[in-house]
C-alpha atoms as a PDB file:
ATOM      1  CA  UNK A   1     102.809  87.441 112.037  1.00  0.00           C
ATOM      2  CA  UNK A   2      99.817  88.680 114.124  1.00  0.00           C
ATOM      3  CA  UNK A   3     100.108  92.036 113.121  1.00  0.00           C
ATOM      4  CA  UNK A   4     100.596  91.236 109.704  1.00  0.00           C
ATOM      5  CA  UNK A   5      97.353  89.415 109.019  1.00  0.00           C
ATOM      6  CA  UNK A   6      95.350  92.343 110.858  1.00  0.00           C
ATOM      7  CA  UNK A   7      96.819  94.470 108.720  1.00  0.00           C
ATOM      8  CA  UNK A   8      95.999  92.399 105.703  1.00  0.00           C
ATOM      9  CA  UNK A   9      92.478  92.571 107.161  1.00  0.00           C
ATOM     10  CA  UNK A  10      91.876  96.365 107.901  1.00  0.00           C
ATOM     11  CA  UNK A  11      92.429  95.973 111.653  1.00  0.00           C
ATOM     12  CA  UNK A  12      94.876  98.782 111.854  1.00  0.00           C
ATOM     13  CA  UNK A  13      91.582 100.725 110.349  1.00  0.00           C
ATOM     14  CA  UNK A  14      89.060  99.729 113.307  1.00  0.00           C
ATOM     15  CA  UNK A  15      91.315 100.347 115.422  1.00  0.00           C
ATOM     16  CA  UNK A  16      92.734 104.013 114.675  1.00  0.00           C
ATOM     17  CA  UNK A  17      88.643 104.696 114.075  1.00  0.00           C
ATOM     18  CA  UNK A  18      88.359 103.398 117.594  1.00  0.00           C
ATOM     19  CA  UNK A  19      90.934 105.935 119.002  1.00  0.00           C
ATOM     20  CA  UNK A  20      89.469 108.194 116.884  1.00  0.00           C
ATOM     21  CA  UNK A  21      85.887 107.889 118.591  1.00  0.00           C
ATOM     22  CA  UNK A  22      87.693 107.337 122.090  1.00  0.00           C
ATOM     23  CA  UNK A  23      89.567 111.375 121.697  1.00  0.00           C
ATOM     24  CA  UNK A  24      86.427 112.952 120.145  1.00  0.00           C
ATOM     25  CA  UNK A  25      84.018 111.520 122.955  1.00  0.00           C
ATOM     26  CA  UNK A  26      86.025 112.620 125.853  1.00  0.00           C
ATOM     27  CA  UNK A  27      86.554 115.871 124.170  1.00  0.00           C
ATOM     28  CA  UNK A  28      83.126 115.756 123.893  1.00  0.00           C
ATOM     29  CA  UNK A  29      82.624 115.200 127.046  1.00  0.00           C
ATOM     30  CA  UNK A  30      83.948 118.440 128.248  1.00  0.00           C
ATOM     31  CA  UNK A  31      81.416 120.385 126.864  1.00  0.00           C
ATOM     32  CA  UNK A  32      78.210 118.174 126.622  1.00  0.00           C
ATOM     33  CA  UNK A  33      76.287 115.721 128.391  1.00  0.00           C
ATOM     34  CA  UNK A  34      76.872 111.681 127.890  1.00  0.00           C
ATOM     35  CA  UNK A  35      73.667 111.783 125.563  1.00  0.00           C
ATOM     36  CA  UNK A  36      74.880 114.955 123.181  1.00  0.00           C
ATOM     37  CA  UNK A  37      78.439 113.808 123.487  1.00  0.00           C
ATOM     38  CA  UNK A  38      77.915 109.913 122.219  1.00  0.00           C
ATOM     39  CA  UNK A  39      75.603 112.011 119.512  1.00  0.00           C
ATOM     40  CA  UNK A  40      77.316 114.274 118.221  1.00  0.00           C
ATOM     41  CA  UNK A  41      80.456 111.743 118.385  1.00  0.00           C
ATOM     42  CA  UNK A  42      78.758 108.471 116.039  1.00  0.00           C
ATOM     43  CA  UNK A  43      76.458 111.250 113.699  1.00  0.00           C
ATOM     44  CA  UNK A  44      78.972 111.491 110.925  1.00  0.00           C
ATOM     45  CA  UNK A  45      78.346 115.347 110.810  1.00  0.00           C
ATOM     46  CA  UNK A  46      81.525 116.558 113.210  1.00  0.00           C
ATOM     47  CA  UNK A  47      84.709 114.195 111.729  1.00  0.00           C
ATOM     48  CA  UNK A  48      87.429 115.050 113.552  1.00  0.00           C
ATOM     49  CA  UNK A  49      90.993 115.118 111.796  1.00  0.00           C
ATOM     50  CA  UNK A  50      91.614 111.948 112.697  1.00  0.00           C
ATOM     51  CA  UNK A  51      88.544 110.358 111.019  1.00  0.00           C
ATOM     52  CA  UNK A  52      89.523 112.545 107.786  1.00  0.00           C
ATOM     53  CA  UNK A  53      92.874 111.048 107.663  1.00  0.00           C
ATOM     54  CA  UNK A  54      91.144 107.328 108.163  1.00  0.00           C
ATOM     55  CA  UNK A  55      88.658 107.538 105.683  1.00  0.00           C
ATOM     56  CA  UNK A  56      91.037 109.236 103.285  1.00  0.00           C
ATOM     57  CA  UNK A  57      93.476 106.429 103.896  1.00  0.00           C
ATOM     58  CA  UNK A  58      90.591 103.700 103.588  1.00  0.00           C
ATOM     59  CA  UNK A  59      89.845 105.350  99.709  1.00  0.00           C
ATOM     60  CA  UNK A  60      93.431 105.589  98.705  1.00  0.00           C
ATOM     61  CA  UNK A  61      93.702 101.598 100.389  1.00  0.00           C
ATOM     62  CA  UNK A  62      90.783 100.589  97.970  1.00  0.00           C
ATOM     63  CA  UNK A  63      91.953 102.002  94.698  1.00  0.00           C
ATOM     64  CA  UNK A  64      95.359 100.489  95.102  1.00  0.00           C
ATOM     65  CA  UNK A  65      93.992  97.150  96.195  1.00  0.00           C
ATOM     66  CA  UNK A  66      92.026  97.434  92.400  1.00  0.00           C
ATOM     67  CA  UNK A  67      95.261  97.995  90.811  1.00  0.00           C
ATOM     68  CA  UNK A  68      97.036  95.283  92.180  1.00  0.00           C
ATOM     69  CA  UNK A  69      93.622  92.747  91.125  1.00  0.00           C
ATOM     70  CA  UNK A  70      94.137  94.117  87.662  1.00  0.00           C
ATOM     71  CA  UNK A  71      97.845  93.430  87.417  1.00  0.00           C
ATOM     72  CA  UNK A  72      97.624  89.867  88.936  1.00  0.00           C
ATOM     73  CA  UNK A  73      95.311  88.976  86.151  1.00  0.00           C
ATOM     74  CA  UNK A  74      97.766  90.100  83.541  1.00  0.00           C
ATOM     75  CA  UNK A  75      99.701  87.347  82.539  1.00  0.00           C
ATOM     76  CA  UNK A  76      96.722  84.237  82.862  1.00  0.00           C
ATOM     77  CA  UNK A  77      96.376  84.193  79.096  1.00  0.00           C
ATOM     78  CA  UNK A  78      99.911  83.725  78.023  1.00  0.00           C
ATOM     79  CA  UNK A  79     100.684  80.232  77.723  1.00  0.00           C
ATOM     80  CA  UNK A  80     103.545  78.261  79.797  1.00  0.00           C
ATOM     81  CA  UNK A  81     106.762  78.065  78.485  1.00  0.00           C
ATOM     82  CA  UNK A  82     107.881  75.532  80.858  1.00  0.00           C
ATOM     83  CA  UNK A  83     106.038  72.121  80.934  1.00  0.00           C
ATOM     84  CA  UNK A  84     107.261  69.015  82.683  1.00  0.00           C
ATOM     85  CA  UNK A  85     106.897  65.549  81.923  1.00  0.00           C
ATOM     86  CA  UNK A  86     104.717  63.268  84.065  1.00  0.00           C
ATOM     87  CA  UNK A  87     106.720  61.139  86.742  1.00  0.00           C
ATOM     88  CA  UNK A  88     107.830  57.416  85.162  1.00  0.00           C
ATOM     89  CA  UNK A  89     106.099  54.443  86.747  1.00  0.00           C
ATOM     90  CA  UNK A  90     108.082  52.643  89.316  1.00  0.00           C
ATOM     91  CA  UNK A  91     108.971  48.756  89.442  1.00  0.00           C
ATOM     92  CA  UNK A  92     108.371  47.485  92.788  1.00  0.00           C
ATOM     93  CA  UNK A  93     111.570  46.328  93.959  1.00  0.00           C
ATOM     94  CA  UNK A  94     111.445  43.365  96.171  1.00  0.00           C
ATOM     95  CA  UNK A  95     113.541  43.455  99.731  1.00  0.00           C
ATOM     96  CA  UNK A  96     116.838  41.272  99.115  1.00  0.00           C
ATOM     97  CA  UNK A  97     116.693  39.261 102.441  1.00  0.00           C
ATOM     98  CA  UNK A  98     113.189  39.321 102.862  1.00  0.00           C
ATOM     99  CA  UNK A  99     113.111  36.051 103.610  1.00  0.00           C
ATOM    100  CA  UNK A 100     115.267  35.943 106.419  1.00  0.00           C
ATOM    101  CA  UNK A 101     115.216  36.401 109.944  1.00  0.00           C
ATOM    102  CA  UNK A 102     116.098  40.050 111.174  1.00  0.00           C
ATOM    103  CA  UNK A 103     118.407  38.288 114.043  1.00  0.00           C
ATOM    104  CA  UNK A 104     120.659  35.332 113.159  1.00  0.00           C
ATOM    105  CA  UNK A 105     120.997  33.929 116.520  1.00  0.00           C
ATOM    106  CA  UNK A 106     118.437  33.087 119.030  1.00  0.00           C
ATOM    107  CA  UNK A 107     118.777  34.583 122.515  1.00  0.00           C
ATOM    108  CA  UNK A 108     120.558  33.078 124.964  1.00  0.00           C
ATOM    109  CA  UNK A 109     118.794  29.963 126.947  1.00  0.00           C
ATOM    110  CA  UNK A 110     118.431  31.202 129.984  1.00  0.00           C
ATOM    111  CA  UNK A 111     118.577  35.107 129.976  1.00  0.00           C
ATOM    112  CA  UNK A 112     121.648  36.239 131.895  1.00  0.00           C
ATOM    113  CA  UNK A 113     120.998  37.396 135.104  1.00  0.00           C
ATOM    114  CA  UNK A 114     122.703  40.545 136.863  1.00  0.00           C
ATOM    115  CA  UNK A 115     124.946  40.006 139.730  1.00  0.00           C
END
């Protein structure tokens, strides 16, 4: 259920983007110094595949999530063929032996005692 509502969220998204980042900054790394690596890493000019493929997927994510919006609000002006009544009132019904004692005998004068 975890994974399913950080999915719903765009958490799978953050977190390929932060593998993404992760593999380009240690390859990087190789070549560079810290500085030039985390820069050339965060600038947006050098995407690797991997970021491609995210933001690609993050576009195609958004134009289906419109479609869906649109077809949800389809059917609100049609009116409902199905109406039900209101619940009848109830009588309050009185207990029968409200009156009475719950236990017909009294308890035994002394209690018994256990051998």
């Amino acid at each position: 259920m975890t994974v399913a509502l950080a999915c719903s969220i765009g958490l799978h998204w953050a977190f390929l983007q932060s593998v993404a980042w992760t593999t380009m900054l240690v390859g990087n790394l190789s070549d560079s110094s810290l500085t030039e690596a985390l820069e050339r890493t965060f600038d947006g000019k050098h995407p690797c595949s991997l970021c491609r493929a995210i933001a690609e997927g993050k576009k195609t994510e958004r134009n289906s999530d419109r479609l869906v919006l649109l077809k949800k609000f389809e059917g609100l002006n049609q009116s409902a063929g199905i109406l039900l009544p209101a619940a009848p009132s109830f009588a309050r019904i009185e207990a029968a032996n409200a009156g009475f004692e719950t236990r017909p005998l009294a308890p035994p004068t002394p209690p018994p005692r256990a051998v």
